[in-house]
Every structure is written in structure tokens, then in C-alpha cells.
N, C-alpha and C. Protein backbone atom coordinates (compact mmCIF):
# COMPACT_ATOMS: atom_id res chain seq x y z
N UNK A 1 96.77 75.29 111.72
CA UNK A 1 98.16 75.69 111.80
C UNK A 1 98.24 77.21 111.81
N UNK A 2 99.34 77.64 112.54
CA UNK A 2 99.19 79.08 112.19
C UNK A 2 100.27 79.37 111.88
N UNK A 3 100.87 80.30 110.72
CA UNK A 3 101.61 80.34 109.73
C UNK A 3 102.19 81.44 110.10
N UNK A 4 103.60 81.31 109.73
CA UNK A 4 104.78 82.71 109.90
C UNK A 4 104.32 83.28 108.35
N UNK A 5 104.91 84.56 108.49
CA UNK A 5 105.12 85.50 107.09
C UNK A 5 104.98 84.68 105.33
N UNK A 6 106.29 84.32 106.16
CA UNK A 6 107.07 83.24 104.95
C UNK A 6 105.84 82.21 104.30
N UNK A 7 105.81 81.61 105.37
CA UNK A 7 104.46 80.36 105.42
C UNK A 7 103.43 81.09 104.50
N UNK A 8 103.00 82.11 104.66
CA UNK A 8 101.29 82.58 104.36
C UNK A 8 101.85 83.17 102.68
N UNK A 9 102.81 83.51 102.66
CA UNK A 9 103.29 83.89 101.28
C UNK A 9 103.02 82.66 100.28
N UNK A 10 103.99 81.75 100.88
CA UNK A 10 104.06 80.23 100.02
C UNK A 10 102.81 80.08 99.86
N UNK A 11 101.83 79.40 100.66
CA UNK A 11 100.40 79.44 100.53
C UNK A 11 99.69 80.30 99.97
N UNK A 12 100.20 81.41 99.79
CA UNK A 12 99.00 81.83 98.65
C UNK A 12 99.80 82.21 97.31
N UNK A 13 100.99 81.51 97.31
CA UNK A 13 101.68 81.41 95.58
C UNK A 13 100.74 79.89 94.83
N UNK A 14 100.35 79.33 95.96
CA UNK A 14 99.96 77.97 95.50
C UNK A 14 98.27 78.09 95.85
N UNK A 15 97.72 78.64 96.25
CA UNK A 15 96.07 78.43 97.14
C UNK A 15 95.53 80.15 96.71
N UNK A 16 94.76 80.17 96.18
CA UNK A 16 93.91 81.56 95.38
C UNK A 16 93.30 81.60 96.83
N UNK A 17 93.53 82.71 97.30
CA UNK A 17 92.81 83.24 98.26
C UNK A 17 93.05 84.61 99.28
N UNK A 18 92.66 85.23 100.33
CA UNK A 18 93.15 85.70 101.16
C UNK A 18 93.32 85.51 102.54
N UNK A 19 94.70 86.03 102.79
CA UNK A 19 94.97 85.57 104.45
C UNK A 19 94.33 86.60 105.42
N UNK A 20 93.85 86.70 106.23
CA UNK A 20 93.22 87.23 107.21
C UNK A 20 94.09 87.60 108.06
N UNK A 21 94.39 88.68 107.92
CA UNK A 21 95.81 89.66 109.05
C UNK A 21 95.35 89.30 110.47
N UNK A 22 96.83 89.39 111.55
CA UNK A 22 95.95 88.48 113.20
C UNK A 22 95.48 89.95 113.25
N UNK A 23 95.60 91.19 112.69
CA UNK A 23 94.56 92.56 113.44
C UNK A 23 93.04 92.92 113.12
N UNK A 24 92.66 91.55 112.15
CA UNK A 24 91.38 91.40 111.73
C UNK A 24 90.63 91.77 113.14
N UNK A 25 89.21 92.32 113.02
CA UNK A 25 88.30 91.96 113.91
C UNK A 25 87.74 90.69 113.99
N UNK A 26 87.55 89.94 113.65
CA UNK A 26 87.17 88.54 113.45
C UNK A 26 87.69 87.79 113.83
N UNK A 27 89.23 87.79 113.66
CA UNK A 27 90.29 87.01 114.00
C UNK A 27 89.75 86.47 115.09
N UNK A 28 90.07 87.00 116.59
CA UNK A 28 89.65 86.67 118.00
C UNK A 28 88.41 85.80 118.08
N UNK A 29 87.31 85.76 117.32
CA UNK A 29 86.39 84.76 117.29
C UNK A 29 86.68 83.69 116.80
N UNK A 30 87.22 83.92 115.74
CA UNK A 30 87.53 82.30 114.83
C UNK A 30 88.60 81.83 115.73
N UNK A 31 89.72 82.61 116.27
CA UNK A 31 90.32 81.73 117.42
C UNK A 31 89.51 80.94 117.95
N UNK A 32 88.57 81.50 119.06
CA UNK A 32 87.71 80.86 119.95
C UNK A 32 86.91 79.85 119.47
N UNK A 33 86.61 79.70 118.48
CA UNK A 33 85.53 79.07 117.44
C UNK A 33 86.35 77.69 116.98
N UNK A 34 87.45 78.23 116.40
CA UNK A 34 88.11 76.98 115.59
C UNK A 34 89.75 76.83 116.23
N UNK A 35 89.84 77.37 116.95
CA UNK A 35 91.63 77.43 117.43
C UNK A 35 92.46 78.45 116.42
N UNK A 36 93.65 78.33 117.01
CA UNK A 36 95.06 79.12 116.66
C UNK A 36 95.20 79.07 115.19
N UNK A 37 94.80 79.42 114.17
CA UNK A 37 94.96 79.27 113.08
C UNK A 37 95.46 80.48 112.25
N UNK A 38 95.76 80.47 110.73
CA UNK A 38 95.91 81.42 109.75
C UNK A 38 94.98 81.60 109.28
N UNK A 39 93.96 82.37 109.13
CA UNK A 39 92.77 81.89 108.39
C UNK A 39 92.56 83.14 106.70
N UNK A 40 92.22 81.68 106.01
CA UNK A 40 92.00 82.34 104.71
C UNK A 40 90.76 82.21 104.20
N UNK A 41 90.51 83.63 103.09
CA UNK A 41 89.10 83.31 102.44
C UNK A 41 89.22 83.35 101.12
N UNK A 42 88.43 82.40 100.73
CA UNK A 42 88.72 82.23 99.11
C UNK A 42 87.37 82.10 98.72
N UNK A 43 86.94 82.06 97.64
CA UNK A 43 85.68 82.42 96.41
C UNK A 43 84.58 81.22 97.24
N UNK A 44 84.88 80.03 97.91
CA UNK A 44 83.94 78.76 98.78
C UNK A 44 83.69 79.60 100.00
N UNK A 45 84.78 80.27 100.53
CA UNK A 45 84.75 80.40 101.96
C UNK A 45 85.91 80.80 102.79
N UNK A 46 85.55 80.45 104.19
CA UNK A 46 86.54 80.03 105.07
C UNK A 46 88.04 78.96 105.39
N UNK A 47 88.87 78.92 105.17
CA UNK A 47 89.58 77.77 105.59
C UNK A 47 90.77 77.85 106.20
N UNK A 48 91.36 76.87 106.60
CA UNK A 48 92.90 76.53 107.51
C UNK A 48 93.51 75.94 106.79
N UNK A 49 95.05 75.84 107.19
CA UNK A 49 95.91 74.59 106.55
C UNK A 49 95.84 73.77 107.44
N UNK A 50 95.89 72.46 107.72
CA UNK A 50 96.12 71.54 109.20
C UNK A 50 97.15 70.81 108.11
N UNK A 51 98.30 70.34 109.19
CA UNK A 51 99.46 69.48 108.76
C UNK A 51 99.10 68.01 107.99
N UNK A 52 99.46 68.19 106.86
CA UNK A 52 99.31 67.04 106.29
C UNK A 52 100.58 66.12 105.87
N UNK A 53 100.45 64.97 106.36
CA UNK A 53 101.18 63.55 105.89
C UNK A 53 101.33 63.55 104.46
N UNK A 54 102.30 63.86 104.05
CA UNK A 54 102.25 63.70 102.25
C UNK A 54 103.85 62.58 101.91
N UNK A 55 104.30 61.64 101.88
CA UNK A 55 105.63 60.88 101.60
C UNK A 55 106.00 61.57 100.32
N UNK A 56 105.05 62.09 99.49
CA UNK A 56 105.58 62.35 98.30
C UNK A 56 106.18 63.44 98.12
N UNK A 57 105.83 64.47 98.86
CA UNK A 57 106.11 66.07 99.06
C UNK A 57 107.51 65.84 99.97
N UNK A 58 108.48 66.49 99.85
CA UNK A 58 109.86 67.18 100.75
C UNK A 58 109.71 67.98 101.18
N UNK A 59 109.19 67.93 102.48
CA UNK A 59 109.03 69.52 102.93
C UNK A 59 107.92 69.29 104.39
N UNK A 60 107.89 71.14 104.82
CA UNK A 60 106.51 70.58 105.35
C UNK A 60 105.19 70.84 104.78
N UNK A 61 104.43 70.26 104.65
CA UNK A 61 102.84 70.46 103.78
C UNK A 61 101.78 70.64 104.89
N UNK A 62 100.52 71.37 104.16
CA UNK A 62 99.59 71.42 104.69
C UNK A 62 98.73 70.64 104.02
N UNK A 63 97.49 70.42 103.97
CA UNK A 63 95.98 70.69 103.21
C UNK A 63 95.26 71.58 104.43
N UNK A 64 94.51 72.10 102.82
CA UNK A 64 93.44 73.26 102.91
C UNK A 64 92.13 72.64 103.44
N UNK A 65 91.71 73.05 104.59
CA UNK A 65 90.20 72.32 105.36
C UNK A 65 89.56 73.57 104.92
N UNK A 66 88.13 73.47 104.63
CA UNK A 66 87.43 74.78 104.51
C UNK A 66 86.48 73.99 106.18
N UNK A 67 86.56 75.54 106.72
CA UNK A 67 85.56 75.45 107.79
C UNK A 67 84.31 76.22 107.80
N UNK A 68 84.01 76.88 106.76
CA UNK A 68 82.58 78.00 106.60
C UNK A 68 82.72 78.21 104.80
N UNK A 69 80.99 78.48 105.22
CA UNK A 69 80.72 78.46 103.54
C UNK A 69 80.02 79.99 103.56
N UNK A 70 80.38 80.54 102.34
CA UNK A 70 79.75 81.77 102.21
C UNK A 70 78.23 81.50 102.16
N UNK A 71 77.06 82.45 102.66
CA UNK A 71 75.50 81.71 102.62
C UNK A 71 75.11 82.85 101.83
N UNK A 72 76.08 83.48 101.13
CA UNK A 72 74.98 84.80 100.55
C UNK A 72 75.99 84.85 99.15
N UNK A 73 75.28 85.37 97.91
CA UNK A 73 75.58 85.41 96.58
C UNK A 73 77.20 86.99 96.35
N UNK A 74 76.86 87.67 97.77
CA UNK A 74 78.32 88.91 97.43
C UNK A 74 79.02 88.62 98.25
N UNK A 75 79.06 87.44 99.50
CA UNK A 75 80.03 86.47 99.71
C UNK A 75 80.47 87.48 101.17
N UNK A 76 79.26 87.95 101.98
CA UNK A 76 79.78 88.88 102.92
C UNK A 76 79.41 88.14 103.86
N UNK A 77 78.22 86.74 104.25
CA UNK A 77 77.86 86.05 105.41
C UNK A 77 78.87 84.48 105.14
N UNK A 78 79.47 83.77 106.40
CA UNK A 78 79.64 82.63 106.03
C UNK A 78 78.71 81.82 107.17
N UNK A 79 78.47 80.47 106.51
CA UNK A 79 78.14 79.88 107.45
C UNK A 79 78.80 78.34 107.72
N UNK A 80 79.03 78.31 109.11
CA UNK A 80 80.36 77.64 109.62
C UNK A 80 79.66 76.43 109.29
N UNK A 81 80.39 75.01 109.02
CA UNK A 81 80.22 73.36 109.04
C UNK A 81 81.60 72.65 109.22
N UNK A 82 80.99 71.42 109.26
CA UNK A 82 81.77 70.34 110.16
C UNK A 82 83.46 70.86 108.66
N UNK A 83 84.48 70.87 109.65
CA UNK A 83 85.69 70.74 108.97
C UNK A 83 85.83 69.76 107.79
N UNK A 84 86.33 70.30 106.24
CA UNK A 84 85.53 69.64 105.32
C UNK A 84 87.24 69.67 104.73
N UNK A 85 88.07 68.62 104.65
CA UNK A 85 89.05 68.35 104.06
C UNK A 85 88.89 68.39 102.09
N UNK A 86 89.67 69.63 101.55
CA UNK A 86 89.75 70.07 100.36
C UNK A 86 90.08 69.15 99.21
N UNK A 87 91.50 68.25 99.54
CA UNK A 87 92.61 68.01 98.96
C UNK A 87 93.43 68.44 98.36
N UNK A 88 93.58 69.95 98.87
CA UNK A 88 94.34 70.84 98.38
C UNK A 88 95.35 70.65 99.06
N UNK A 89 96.81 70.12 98.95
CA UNK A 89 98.24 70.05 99.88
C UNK A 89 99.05 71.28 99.17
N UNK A 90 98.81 72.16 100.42
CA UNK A 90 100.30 73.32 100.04
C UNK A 90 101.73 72.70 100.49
N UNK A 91 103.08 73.36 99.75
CA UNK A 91 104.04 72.98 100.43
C UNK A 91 104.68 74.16 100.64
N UNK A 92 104.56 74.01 101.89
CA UNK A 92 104.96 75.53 103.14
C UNK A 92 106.61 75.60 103.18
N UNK A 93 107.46 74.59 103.20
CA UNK A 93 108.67 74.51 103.30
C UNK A 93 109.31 73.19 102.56
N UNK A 94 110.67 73.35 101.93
CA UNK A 94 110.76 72.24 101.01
C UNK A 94 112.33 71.91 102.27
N UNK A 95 112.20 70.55 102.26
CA UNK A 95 113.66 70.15 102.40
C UNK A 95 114.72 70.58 101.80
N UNK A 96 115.98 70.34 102.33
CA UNK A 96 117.22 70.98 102.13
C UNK A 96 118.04 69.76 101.40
């Protein structure tokens, strides 16, 4: 998913991490790599929100997929794997 302002705020009141500005250098690869996304890094890694089905949540929700794992101990290499669903559900927007 790729997230407005608003969106990336909510998500990280609820998800410890950082959002990756689109003027990153990196950005443009992980496009190509993984699609249109927001991408955040947190203390595991890499990850996205992809839209998640929640009945219980009002609103719209994500969960947190991590797509890369840090491979080094000061957390400066990642190394990418199969899309690994968290069970982390943010809620990006609440019903009215």
C-alpha cells in the first residue's frame, strides 16, 4: 500500500518504526523490487502495510508484511525473503 501523510503518521503512532521518505535513494529499487509501497524499517527490518480484512476493526486497516531482514548486527545490510505476514493490523482510518 502506499500511504498519504496522514496514513504514515497513524502507522507509526501504532507500529515502532521508520517510514522511508519517497526522496530516499533506495526508494526507486524497492519500487522495482517489491511495488508501489510506503516502506518502513524497524529493529527486524524491512516492511509494507498490504490491506487487511479485519470485521472487527472500523476503518481501513493494514497488516505489517516484513519483506527483508537485517543480515548484519548495526542493522545497515538487509536481506530480502519471501513476504512474511507479521500480524501486526494498523488502523489507518476509522469509520465515521
Amino acid at each position: 500500500m502506499k500511504l498519504n501523510s496522514t496514513q504514515v503518521k497513524q502507522a507509526l503512532s501504532q507500529f515502532h518504526a521508520e517510514a522511508l521518505p519517497d526522496s530516499h535513494p533506495a526508494v526507486p529499487q524497492l519500487n522495482d523490487i517489491f511495488g508501489d509501497h510506503t516502506f518502513f524499517l524497524d529493529a527486524d527490518g524491512l516492511n509494507v502495510l498490504e490491506p487487511a480484512e479485519t470485521p472487527e476493526a472500523e476503518g481501513q486497516t493494514g497488516e505489517v508484511v516484513s519483506l527483508a531482514s537485517w543480515s548484519d548486527a548495526t542493522l545497515t545490510s538487509l536481506r530480502p525473503h519471501e513476504p512474511e505476514p507479521t500480524g501486526v493490523v494498523i488502523v489507518l482510518e476509522s469509520k465515521h
